[in-house]
PDB file of N, CA and C in Angstrom:
ATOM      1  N   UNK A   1      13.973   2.376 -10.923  1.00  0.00           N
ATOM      2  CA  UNK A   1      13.301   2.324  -9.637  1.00  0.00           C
ATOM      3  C   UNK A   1      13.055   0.869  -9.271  1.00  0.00           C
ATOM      4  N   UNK A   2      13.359   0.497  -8.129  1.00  0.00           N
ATOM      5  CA  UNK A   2      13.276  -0.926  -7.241  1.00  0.00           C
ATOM      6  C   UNK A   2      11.545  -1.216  -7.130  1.00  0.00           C
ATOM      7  N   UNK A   3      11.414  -2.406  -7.930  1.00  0.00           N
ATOM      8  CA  UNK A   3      10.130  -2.750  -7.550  1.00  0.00           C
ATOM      9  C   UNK A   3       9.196  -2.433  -6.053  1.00  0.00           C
ATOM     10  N   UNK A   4      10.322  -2.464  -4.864  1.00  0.00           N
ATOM     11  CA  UNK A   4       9.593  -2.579  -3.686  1.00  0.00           C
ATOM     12  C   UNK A   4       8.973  -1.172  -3.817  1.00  0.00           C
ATOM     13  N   UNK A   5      10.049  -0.025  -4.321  1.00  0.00           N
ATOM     14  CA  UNK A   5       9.432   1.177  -4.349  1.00  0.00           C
ATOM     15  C   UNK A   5       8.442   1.739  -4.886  1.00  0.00           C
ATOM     16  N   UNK A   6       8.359   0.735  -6.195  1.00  0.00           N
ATOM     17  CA  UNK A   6       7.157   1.379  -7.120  1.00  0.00           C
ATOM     18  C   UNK A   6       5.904   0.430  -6.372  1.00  0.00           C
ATOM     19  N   UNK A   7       6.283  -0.351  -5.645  1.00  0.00           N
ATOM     20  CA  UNK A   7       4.616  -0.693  -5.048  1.00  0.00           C
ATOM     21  C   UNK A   7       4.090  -0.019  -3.885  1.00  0.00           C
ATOM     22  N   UNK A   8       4.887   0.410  -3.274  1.00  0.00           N
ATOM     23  CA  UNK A   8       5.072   1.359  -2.760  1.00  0.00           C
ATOM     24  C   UNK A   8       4.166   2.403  -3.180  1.00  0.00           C
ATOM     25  N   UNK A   9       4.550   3.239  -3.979  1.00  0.00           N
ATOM     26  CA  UNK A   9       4.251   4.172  -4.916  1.00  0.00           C
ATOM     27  C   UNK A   9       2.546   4.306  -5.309  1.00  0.00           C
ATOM     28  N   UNK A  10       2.332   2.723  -5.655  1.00  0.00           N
ATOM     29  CA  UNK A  10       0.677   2.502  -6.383  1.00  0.00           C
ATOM     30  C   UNK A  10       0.442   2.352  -5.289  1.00  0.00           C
ATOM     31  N   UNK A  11       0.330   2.077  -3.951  1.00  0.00           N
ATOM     32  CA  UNK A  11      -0.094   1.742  -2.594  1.00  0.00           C
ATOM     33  C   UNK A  11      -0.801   3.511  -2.480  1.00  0.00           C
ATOM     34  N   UNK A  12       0.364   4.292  -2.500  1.00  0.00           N
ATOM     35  CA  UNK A  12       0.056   5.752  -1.961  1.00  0.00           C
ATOM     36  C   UNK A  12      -0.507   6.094  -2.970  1.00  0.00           C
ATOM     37  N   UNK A  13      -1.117   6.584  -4.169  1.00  0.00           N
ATOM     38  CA  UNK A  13      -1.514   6.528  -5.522  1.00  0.00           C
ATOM     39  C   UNK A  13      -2.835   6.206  -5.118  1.00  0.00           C
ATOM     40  N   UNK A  14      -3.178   5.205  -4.766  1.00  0.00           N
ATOM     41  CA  UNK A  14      -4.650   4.078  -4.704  1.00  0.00           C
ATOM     42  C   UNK A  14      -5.246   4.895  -3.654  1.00  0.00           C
ATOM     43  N   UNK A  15      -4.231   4.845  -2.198  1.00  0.00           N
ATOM     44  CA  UNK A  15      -4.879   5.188  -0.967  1.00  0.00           C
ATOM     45  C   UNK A  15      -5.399   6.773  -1.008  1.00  0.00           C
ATOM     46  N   UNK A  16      -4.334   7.381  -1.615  1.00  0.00           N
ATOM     47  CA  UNK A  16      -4.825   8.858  -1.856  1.00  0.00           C
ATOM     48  C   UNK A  16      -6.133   9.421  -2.631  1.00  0.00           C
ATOM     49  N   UNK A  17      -6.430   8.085  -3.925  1.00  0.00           N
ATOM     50  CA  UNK A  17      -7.486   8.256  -4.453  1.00  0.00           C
ATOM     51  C   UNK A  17      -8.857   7.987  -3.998  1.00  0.00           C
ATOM     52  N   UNK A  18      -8.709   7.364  -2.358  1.00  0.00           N
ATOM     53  CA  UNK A  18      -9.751   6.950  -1.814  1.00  0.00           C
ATOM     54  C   UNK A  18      -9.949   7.955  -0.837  1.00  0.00           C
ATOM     55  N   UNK A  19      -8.872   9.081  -1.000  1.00  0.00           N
ATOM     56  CA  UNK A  19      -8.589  10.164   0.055  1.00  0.00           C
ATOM     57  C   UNK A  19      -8.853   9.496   1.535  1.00  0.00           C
ATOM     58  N   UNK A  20      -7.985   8.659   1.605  1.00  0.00           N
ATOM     59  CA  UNK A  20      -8.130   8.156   3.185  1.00  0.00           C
ATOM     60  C   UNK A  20      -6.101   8.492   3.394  1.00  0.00           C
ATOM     61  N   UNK A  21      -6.078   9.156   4.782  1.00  0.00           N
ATOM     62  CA  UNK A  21      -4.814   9.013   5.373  1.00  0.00           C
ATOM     63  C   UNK A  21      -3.863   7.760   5.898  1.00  0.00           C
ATOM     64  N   UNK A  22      -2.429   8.347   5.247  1.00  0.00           N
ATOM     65  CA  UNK A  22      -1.994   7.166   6.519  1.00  0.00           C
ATOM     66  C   UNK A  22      -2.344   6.547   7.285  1.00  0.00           C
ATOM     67  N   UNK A  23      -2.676   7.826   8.596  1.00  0.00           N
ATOM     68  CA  UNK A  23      -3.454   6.732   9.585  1.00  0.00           C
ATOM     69  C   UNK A  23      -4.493   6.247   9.785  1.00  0.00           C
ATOM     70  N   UNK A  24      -5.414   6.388   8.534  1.00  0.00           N
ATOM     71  CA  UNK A  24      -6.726   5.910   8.268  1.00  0.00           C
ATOM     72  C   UNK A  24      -6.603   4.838   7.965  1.00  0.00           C
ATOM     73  N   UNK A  25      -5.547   4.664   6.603  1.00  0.00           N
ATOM     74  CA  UNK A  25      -5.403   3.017   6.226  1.00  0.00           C
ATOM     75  C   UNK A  25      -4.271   2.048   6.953  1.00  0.00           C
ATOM     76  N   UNK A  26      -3.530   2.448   7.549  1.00  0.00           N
ATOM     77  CA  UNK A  26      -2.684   1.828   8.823  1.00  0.00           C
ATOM     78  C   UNK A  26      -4.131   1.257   9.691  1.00  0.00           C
ATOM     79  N   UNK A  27      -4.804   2.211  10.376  1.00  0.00           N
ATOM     80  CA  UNK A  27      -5.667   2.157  11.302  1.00  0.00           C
ATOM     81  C   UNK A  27      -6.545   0.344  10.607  1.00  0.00           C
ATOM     82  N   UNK A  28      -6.907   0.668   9.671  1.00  0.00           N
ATOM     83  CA  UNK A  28      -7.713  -0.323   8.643  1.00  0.00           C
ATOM     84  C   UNK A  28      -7.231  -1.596   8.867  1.00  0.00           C
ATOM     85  N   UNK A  29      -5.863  -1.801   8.103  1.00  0.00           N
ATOM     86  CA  UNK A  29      -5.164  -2.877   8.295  1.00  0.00           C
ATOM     87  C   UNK A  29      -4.439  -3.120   9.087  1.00  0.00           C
ATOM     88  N   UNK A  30      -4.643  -2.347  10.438  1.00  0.00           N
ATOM     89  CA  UNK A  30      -3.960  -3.122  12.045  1.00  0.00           C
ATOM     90  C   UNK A  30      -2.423  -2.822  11.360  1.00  0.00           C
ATOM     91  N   UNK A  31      -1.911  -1.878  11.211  1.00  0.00           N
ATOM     92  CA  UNK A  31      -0.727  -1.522  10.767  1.00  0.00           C
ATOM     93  C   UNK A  31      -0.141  -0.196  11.984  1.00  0.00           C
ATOM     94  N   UNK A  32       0.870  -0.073  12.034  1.00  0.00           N
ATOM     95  CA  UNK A  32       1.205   1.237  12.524  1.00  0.00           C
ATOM     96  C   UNK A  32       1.242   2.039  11.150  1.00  0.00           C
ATOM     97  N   UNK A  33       1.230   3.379  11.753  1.00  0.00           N
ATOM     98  CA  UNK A  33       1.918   4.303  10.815  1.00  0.00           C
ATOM     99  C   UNK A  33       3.315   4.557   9.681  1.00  0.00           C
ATOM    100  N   UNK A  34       3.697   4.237  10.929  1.00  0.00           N
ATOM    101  CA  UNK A  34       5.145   4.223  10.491  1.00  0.00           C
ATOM    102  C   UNK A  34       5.453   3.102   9.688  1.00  0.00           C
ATOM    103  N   UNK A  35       4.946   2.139   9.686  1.00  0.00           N
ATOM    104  CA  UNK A  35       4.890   1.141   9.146  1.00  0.00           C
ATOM    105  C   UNK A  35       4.806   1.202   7.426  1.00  0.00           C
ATOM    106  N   UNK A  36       3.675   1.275   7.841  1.00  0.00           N
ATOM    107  CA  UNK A  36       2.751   2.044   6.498  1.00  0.00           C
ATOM    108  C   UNK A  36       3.444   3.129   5.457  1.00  0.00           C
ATOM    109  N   UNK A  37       3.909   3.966   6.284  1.00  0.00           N
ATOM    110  CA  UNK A  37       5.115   4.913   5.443  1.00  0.00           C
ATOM    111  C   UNK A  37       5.844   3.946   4.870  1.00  0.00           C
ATOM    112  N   UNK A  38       6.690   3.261   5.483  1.00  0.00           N
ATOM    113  CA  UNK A  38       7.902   2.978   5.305  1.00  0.00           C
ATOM    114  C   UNK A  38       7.881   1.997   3.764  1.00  0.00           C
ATOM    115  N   UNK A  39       6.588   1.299   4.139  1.00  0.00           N
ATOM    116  CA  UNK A  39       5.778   0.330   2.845  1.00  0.00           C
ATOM    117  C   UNK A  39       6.213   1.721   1.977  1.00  0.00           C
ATOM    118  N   UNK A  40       5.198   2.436   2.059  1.00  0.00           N
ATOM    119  CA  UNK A  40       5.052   3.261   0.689  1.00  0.00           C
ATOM    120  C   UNK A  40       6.205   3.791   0.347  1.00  0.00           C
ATOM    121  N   UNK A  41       6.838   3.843   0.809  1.00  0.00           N
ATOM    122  CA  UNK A  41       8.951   4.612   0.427  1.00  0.00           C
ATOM    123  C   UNK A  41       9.112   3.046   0.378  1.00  0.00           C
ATOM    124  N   UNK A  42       8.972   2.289  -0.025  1.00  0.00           N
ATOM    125  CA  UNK A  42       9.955   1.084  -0.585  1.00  0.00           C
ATOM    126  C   UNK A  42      10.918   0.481   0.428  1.00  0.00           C
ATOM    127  N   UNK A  43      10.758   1.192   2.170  1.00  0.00           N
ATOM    128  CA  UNK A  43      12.141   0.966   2.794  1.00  0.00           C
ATOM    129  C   UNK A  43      11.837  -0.614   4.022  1.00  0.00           C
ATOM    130  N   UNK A  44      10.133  -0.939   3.427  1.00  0.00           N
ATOM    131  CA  UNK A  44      10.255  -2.028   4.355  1.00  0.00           C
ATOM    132  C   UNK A  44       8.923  -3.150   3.637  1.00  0.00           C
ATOM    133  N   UNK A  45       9.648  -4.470   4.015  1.00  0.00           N
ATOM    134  CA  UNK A  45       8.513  -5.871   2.828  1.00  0.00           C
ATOM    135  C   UNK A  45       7.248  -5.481   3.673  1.00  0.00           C
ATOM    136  N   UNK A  46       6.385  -6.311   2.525  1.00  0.00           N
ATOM    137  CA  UNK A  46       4.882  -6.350   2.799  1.00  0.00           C
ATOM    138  C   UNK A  46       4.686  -7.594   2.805  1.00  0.00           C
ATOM    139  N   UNK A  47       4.127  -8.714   4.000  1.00  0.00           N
ATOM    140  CA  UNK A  47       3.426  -9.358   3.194  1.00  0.00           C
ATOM    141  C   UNK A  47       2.444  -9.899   2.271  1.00  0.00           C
ATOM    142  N   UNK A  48       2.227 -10.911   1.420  1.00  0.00           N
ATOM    143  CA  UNK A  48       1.391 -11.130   0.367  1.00  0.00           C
ATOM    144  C   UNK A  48       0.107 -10.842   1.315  1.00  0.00           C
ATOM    145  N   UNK A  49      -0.234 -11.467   2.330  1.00  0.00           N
ATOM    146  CA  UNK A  49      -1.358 -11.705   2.903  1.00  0.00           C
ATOM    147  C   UNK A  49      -2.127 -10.117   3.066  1.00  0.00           C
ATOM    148  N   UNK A  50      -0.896  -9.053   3.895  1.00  0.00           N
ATOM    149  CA  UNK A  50      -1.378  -7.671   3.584  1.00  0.00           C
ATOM    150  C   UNK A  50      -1.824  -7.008   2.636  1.00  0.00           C
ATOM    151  N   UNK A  51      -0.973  -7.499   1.345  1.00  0.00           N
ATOM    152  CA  UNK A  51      -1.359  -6.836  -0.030  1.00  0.00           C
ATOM    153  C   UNK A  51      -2.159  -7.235  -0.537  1.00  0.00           C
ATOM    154  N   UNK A  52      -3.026  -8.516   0.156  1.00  0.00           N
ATOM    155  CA  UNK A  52      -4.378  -8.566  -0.223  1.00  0.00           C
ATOM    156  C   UNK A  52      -5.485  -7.779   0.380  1.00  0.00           C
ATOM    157  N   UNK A  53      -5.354  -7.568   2.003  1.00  0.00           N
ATOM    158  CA  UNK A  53      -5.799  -6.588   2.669  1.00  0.00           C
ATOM    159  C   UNK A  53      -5.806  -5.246   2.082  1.00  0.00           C
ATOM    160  N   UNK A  54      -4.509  -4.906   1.468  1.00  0.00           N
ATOM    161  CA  UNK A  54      -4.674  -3.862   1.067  1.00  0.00           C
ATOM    162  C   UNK A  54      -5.451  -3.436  -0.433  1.00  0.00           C
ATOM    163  N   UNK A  55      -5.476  -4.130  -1.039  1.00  0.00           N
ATOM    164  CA  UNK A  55      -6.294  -4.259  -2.243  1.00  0.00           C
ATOM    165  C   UNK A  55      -7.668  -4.255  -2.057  1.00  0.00           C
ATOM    166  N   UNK A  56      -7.725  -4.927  -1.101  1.00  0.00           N
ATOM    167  CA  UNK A  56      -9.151  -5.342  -0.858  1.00  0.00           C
ATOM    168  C   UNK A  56     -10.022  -4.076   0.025  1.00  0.00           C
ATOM    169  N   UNK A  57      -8.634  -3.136   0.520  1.00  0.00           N
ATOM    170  CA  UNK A  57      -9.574  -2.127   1.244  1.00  0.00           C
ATOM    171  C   UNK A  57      -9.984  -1.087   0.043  1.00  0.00           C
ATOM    172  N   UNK A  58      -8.981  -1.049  -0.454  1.00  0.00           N
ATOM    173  CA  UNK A  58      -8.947   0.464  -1.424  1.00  0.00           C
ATOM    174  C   UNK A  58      -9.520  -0.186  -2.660  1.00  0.00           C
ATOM    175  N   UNK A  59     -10.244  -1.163  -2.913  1.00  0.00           N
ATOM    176  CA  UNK A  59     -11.080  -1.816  -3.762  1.00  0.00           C
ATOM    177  C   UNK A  59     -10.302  -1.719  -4.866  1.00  0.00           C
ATOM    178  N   UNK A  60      -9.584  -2.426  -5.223  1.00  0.00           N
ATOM    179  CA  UNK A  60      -8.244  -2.694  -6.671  1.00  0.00           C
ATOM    180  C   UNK A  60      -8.467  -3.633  -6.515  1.00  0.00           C
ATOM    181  N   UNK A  61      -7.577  -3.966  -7.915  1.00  0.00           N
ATOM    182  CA  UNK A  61      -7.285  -5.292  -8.028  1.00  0.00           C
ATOM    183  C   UNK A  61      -5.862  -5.627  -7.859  1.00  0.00           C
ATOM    184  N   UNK A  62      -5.527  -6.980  -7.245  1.00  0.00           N
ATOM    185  CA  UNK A  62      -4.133  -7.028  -7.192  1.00  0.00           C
ATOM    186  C   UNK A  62      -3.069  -6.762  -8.216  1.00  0.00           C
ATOM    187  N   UNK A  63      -3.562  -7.038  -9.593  1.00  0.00           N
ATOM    188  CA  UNK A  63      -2.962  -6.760 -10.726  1.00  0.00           C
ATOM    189  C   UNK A  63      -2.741  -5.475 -10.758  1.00  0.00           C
ATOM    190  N   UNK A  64      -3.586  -4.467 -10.279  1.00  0.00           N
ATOM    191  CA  UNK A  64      -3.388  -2.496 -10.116  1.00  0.00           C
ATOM    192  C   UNK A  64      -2.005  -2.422  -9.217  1.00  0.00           C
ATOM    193  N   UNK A  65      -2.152  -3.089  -8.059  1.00  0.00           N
ATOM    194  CA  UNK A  65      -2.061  -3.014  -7.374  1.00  0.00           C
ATOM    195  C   UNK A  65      -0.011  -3.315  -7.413  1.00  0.00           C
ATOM    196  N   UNK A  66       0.138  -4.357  -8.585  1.00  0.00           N
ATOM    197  CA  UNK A  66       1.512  -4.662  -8.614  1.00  0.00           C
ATOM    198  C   UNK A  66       2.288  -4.359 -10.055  1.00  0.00           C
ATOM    199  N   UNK A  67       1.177  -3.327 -11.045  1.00  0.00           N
ATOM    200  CA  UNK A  67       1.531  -2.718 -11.821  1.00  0.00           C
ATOM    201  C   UNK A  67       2.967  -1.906 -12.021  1.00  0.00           C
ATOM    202  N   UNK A  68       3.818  -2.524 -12.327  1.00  0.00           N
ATOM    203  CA  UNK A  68       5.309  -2.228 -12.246  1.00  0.00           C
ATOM    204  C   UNK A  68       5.372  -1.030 -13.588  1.00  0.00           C
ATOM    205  N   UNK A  69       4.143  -1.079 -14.618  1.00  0.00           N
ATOM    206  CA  UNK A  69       5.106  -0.774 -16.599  1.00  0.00           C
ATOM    207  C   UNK A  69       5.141   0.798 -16.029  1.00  0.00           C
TER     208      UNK A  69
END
């Protein structure tokens, strides 16, 4: 599995454990939806600056957060 996908993966993992939706955490980080999907399927980059946003919403740490093992 392609790194982009497995961050992907802990993105939806994290967000689900905060039971907030797609468009809850899109909504959060000024994201579209679709967007946001596409992050979590591996089919589009994030930047660093987001994946701090995003860490920082769903209260992780970036290290959770880019957990590849």
């Amino acid at each position: 599995m392609s790194r982009l996908k497995q961050l992907g993966q802990n993105i939806k993992q994290y967000r689900k454990a905060k039971k907030l939706s797609q468009n809850q955490l899109a909504e959060i980080l000024d994201f579209s939806r679709e967007h946001l999907a596409c992050v979590e399927t591996g089919k589009e980059f994030i930047s660093l600056r987001k994946l701090f946003e995003i860490a920082d919403t769903l209260e992780i740490s970036m290290k959770n957060l880019i957990n590849f093992d």
